[in-house]
PDB file of N, CA and C in Angstrom:
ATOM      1  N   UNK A   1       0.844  -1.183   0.000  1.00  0.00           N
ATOM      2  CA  UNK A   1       0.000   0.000   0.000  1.00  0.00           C
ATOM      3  C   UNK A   1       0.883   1.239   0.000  1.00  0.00           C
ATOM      4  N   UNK A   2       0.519   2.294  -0.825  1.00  0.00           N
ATOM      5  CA  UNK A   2       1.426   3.338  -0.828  1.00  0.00           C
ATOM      6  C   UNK A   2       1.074   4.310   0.077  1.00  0.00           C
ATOM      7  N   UNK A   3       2.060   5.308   0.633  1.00  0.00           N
ATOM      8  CA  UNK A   3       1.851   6.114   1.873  1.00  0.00           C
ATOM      9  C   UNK A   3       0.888   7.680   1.398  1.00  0.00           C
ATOM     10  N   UNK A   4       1.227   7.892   0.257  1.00  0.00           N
ATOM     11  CA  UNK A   4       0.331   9.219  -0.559  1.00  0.00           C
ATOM     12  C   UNK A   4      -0.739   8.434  -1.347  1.00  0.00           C
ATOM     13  N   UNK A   5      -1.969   8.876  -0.872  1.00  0.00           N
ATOM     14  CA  UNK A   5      -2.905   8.999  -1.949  1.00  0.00           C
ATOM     15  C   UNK A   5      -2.671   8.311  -3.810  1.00  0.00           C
ATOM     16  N   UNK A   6      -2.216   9.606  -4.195  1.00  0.00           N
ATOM     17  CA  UNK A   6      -1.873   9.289  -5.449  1.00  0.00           C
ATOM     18  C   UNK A   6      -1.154   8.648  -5.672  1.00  0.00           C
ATOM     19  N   UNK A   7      -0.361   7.775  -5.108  1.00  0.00           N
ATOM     20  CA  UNK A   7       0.979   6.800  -5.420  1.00  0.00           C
ATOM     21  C   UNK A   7       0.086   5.369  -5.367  1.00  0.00           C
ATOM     22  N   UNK A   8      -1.225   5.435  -5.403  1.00  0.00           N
ATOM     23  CA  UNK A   8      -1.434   3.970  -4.961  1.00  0.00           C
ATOM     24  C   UNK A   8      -2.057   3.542  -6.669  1.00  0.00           C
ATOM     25  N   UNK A   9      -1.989   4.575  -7.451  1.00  0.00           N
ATOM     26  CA  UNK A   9      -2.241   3.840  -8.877  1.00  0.00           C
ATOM     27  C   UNK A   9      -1.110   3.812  -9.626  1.00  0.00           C
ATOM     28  N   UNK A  10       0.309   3.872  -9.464  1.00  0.00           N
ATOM     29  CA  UNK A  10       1.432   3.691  -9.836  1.00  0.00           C
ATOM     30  C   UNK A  10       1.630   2.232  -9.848  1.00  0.00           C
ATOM     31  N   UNK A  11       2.155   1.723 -11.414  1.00  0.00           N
ATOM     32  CA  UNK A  11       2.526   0.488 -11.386  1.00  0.00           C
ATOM     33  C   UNK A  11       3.452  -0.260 -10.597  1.00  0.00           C
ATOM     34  N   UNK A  12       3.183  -1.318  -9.638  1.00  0.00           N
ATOM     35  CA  UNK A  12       4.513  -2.173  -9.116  1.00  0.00           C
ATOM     36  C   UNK A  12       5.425  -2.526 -10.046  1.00  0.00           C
ATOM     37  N   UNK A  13       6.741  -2.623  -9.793  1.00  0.00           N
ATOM     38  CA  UNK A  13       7.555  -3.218 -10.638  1.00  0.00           C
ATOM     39  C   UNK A  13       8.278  -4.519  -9.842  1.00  0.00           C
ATOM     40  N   UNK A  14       8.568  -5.753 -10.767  1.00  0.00           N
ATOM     41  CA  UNK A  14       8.962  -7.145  -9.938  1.00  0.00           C
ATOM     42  C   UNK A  14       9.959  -6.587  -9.743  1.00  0.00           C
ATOM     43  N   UNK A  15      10.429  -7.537  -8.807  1.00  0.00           N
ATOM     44  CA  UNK A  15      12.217  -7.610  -8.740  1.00  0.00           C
ATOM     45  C   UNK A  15      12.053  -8.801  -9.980  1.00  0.00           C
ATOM     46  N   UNK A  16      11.340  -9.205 -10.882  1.00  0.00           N
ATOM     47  CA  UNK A  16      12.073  -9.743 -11.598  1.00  0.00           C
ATOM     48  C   UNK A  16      11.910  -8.821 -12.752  1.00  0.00           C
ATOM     49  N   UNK A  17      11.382  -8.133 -13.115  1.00  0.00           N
ATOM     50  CA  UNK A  17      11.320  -7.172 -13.944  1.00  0.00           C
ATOM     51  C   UNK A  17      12.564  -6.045 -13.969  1.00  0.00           C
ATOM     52  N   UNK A  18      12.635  -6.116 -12.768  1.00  0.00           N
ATOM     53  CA  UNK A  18      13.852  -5.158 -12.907  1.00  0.00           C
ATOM     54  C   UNK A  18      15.161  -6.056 -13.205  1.00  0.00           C
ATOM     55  N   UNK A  19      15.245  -6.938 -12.546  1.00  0.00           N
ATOM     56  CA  UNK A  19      16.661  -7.754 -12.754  1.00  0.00           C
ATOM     57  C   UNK A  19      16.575  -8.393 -14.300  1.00  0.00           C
ATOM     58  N   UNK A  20      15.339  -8.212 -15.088  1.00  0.00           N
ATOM     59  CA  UNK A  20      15.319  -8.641 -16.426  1.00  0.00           C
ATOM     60  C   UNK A  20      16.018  -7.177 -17.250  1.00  0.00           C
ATOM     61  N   UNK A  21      15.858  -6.404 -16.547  1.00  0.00           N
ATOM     62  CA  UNK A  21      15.932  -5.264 -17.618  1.00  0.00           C
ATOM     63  C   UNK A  21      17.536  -4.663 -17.155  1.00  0.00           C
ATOM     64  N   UNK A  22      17.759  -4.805 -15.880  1.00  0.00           N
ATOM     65  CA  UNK A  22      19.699  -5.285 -15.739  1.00  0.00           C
ATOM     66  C   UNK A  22      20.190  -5.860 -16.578  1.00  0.00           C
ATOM     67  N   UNK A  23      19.759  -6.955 -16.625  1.00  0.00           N
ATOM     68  CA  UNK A  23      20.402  -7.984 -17.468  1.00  0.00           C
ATOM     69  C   UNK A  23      20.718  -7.595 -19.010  1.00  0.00           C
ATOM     70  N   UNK A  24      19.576  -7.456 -19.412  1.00  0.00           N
ATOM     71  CA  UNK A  24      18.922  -6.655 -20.691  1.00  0.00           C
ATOM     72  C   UNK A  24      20.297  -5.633 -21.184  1.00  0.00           C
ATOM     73  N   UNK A  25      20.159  -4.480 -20.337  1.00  0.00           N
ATOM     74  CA  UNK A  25      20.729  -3.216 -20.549  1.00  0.00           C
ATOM     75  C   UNK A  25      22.574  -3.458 -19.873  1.00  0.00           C
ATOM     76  N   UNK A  26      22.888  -4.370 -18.882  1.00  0.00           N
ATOM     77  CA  UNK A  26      23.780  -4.381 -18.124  1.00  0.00           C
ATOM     78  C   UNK A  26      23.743  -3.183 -16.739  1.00  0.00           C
ATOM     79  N   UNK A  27      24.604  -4.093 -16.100  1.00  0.00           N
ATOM     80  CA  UNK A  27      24.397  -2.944 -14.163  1.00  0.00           C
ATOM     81  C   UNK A  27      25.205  -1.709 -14.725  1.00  0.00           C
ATOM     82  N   UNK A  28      25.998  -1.605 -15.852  1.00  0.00           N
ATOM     83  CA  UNK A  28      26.928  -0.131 -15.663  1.00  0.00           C
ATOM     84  C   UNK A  28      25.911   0.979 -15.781  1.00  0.00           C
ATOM     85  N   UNK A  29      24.656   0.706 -16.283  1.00  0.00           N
ATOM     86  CA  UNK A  29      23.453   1.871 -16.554  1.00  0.00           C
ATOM     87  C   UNK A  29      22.724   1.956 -15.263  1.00  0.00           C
ATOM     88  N   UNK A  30      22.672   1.277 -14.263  1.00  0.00           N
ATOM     89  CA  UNK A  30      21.715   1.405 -13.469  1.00  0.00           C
ATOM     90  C   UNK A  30      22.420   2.037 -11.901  1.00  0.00           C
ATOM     91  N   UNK A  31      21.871   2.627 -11.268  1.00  0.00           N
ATOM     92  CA  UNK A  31      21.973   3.245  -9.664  1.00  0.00           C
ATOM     93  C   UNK A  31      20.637   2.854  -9.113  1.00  0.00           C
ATOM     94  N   UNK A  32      21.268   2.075  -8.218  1.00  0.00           N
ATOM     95  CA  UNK A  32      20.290   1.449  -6.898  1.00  0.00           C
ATOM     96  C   UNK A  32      19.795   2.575  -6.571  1.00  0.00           C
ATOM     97  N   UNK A  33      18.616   2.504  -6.168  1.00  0.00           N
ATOM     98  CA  UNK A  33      17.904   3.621  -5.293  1.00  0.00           C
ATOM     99  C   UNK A  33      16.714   3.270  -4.447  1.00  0.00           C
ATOM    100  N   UNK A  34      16.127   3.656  -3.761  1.00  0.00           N
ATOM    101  CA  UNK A  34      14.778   3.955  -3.579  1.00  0.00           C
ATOM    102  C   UNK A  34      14.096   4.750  -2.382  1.00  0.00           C
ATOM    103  N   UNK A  35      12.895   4.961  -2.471  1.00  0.00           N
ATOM    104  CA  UNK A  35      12.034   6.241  -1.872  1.00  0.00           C
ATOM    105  C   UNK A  35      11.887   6.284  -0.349  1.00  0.00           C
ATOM    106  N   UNK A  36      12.089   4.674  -0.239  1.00  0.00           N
ATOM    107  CA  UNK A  36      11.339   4.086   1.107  1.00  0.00           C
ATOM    108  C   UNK A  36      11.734   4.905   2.447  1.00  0.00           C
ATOM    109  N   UNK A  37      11.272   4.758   3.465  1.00  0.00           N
ATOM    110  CA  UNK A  37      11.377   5.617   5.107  1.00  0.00           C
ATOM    111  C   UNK A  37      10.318   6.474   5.254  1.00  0.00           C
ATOM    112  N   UNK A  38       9.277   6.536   4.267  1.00  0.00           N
ATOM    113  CA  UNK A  38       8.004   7.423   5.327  1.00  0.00           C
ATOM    114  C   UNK A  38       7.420   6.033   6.423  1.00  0.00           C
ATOM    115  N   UNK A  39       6.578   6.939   6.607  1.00  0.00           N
ATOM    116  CA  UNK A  39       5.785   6.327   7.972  1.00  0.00           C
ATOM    117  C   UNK A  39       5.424   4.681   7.037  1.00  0.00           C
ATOM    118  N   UNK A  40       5.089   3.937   8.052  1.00  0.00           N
ATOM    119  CA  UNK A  40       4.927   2.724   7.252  1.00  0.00           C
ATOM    120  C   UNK A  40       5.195   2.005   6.122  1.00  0.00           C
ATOM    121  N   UNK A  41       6.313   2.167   5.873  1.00  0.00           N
ATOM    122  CA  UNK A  41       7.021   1.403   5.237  1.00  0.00           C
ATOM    123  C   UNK A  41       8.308   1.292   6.326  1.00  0.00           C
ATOM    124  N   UNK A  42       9.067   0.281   5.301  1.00  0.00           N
ATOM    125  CA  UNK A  42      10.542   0.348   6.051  1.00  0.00           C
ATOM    126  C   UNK A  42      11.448   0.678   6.054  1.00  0.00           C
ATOM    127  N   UNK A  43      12.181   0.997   6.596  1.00  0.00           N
ATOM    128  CA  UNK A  43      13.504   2.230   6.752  1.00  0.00           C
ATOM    129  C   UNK A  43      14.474   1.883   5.818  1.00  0.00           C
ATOM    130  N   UNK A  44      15.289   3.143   5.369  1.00  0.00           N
ATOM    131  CA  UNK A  44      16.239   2.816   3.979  1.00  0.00           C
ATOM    132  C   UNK A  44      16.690   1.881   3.976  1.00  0.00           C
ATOM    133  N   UNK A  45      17.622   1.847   5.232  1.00  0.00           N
ATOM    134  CA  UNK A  45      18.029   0.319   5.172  1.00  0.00           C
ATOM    135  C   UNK A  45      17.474  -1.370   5.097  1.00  0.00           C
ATOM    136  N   UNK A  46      16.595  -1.137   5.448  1.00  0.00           N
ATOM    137  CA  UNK A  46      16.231  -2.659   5.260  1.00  0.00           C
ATOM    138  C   UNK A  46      15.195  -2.686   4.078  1.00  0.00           C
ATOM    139  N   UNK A  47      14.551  -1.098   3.429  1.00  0.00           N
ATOM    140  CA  UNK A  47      14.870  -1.223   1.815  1.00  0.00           C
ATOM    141  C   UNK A  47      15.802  -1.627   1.038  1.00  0.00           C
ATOM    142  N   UNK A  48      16.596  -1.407   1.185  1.00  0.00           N
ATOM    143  CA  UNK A  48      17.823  -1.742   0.757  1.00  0.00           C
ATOM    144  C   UNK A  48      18.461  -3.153   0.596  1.00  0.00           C
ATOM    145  N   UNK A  49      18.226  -3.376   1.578  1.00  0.00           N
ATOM    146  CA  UNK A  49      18.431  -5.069   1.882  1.00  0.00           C
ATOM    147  C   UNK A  49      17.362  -6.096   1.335  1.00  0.00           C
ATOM    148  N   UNK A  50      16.200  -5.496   1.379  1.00  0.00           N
ATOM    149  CA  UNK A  50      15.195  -6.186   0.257  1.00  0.00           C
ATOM    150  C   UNK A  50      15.327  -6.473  -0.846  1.00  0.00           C
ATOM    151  N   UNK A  51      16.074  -4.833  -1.195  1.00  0.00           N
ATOM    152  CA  UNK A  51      16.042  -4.262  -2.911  1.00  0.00           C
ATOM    153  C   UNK A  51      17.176  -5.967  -3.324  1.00  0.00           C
ATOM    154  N   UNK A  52      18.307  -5.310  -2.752  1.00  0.00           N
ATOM    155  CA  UNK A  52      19.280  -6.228  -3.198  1.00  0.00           C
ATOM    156  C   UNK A  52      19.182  -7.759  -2.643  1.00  0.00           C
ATOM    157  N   UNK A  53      18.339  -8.161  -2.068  1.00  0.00           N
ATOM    158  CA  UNK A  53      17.948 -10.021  -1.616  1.00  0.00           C
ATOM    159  C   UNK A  53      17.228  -9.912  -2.871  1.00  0.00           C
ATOM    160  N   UNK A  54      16.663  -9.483  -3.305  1.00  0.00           N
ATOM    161  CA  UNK A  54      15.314  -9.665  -4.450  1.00  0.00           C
ATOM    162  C   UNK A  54      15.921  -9.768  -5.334  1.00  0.00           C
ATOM    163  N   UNK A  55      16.591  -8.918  -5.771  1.00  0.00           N
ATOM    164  CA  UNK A  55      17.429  -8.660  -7.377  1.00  0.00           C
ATOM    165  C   UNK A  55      18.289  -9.865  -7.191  1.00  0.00           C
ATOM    166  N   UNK A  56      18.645 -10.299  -5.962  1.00  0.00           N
ATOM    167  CA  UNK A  56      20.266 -11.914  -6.128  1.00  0.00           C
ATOM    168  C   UNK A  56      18.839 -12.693  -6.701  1.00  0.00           C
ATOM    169  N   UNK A  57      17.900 -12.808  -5.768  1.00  0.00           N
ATOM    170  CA  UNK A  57      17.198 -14.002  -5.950  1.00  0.00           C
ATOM    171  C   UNK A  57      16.665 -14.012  -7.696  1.00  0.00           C
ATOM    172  N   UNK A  58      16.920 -13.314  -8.390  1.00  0.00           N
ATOM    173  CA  UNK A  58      16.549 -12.654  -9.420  1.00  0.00           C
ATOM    174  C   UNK A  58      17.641 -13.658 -10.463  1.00  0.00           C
ATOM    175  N   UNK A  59      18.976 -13.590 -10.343  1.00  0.00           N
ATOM    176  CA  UNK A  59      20.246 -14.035 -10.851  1.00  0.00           C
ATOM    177  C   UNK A  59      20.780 -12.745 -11.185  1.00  0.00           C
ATOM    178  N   UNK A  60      20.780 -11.391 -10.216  1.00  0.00           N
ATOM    179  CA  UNK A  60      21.570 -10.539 -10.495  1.00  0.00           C
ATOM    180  C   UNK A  60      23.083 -10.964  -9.485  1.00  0.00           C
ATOM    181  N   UNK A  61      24.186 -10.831  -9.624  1.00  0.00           N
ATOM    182  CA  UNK A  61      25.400 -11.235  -8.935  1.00  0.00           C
ATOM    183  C   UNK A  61      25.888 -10.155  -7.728  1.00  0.00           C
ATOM    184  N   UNK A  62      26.579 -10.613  -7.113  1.00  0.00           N
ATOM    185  CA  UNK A  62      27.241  -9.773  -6.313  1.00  0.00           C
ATOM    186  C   UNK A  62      28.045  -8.160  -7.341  1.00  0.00           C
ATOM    187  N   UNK A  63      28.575  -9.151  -8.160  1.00  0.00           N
ATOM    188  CA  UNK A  63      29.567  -8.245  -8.628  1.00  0.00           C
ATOM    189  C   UNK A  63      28.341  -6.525  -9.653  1.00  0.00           C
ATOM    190  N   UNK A  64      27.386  -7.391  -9.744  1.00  0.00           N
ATOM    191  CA  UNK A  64      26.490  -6.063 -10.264  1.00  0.00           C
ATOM    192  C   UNK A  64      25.658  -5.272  -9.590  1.00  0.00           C
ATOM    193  N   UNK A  65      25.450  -6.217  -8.118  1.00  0.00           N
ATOM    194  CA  UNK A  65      25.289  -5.170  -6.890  1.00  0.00           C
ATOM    195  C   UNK A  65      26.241  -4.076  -6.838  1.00  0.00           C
ATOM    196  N   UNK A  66      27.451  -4.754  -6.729  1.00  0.00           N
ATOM    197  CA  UNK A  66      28.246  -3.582  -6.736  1.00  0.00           C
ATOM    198  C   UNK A  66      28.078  -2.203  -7.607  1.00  0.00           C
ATOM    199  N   UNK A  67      28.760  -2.780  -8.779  1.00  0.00           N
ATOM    200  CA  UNK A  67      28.177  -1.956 -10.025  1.00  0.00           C
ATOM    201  C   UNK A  67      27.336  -0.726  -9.407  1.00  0.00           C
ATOM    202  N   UNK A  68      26.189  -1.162  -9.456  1.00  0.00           N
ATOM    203  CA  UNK A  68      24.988  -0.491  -9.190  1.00  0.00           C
ATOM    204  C   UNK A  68      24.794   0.491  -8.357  1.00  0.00           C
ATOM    205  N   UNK A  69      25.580  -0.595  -6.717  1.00  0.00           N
ATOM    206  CA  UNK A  69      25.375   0.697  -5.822  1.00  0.00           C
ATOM    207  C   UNK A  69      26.110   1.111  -5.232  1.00  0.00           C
ATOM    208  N   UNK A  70      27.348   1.018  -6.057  1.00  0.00           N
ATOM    209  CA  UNK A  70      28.695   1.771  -5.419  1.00  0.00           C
ATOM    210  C   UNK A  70      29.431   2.207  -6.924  1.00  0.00           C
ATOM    211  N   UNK A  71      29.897   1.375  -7.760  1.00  0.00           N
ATOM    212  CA  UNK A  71      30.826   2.018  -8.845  1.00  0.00           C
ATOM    213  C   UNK A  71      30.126   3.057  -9.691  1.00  0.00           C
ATOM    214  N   UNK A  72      28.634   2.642 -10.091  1.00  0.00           N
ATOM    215  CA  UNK A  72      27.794   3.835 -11.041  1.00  0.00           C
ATOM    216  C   UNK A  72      27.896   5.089 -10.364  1.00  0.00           C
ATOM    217  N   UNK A  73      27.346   5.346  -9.038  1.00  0.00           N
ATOM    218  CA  UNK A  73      27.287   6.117  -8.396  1.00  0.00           C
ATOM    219  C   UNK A  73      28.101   6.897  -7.787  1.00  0.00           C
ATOM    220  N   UNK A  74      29.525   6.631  -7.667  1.00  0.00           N
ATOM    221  CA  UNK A  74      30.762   7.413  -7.267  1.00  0.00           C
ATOM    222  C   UNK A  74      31.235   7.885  -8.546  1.00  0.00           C
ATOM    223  N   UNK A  75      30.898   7.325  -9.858  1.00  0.00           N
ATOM    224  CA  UNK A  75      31.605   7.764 -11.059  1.00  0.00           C
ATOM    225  C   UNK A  75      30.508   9.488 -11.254  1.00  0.00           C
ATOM    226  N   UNK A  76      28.943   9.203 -10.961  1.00  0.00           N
ATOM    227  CA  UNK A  76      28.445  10.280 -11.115  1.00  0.00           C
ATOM    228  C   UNK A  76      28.621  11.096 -10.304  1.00  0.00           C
ATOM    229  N   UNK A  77      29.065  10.749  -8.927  1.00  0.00           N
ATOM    230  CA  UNK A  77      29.194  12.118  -8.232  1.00  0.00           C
ATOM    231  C   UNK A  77      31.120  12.809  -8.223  1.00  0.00           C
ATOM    232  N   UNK A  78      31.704  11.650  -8.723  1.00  0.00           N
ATOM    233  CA  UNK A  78      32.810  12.112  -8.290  1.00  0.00           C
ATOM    234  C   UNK A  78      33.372  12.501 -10.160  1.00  0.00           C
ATOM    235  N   UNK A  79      32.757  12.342 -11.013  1.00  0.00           N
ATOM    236  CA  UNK A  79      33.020  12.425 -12.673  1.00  0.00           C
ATOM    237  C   UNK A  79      34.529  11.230 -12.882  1.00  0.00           C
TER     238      UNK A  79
END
């Protein structure tokens, strides 16, 4: 259930949908993210820990976790 009103007709996306479209495109395009920590839901971190249990269980690898949420993301902030 989404925490705003209007967020509750926004499409879900799988974790296998997403780990299809990793795969698809490769992890160098993608940065982990997500919204989660208002009230009822669960806190970044153990978003986080979802995000990435879901995506392994998916056949995304360690090594494109990485990718994702450490090498993409230091290349954009640091150029």
């Amino acid at each position: 259930q989404a925490h705003l009103p209007f967020m509750r007709h926004w499409r879900h996306v799988s974790y296998k949908e997403s780990a299809g479209h990793i795969k698809e495109i490769g992890a160098q395009n993608f940065v982990l993210g997500t919204d989660l920590g208002q009230t009822g839901n669960p806190s970044q971190p153990d978003g986080y820990a979802m995000l990435v249990s879901g995506l392994m269980a998916e056949g995304i690898g360690r090594e494109q976790i990485i990718t994702m949420g450490r090498e993409v993301p230091g290349k954009l902030l640091m150029g």
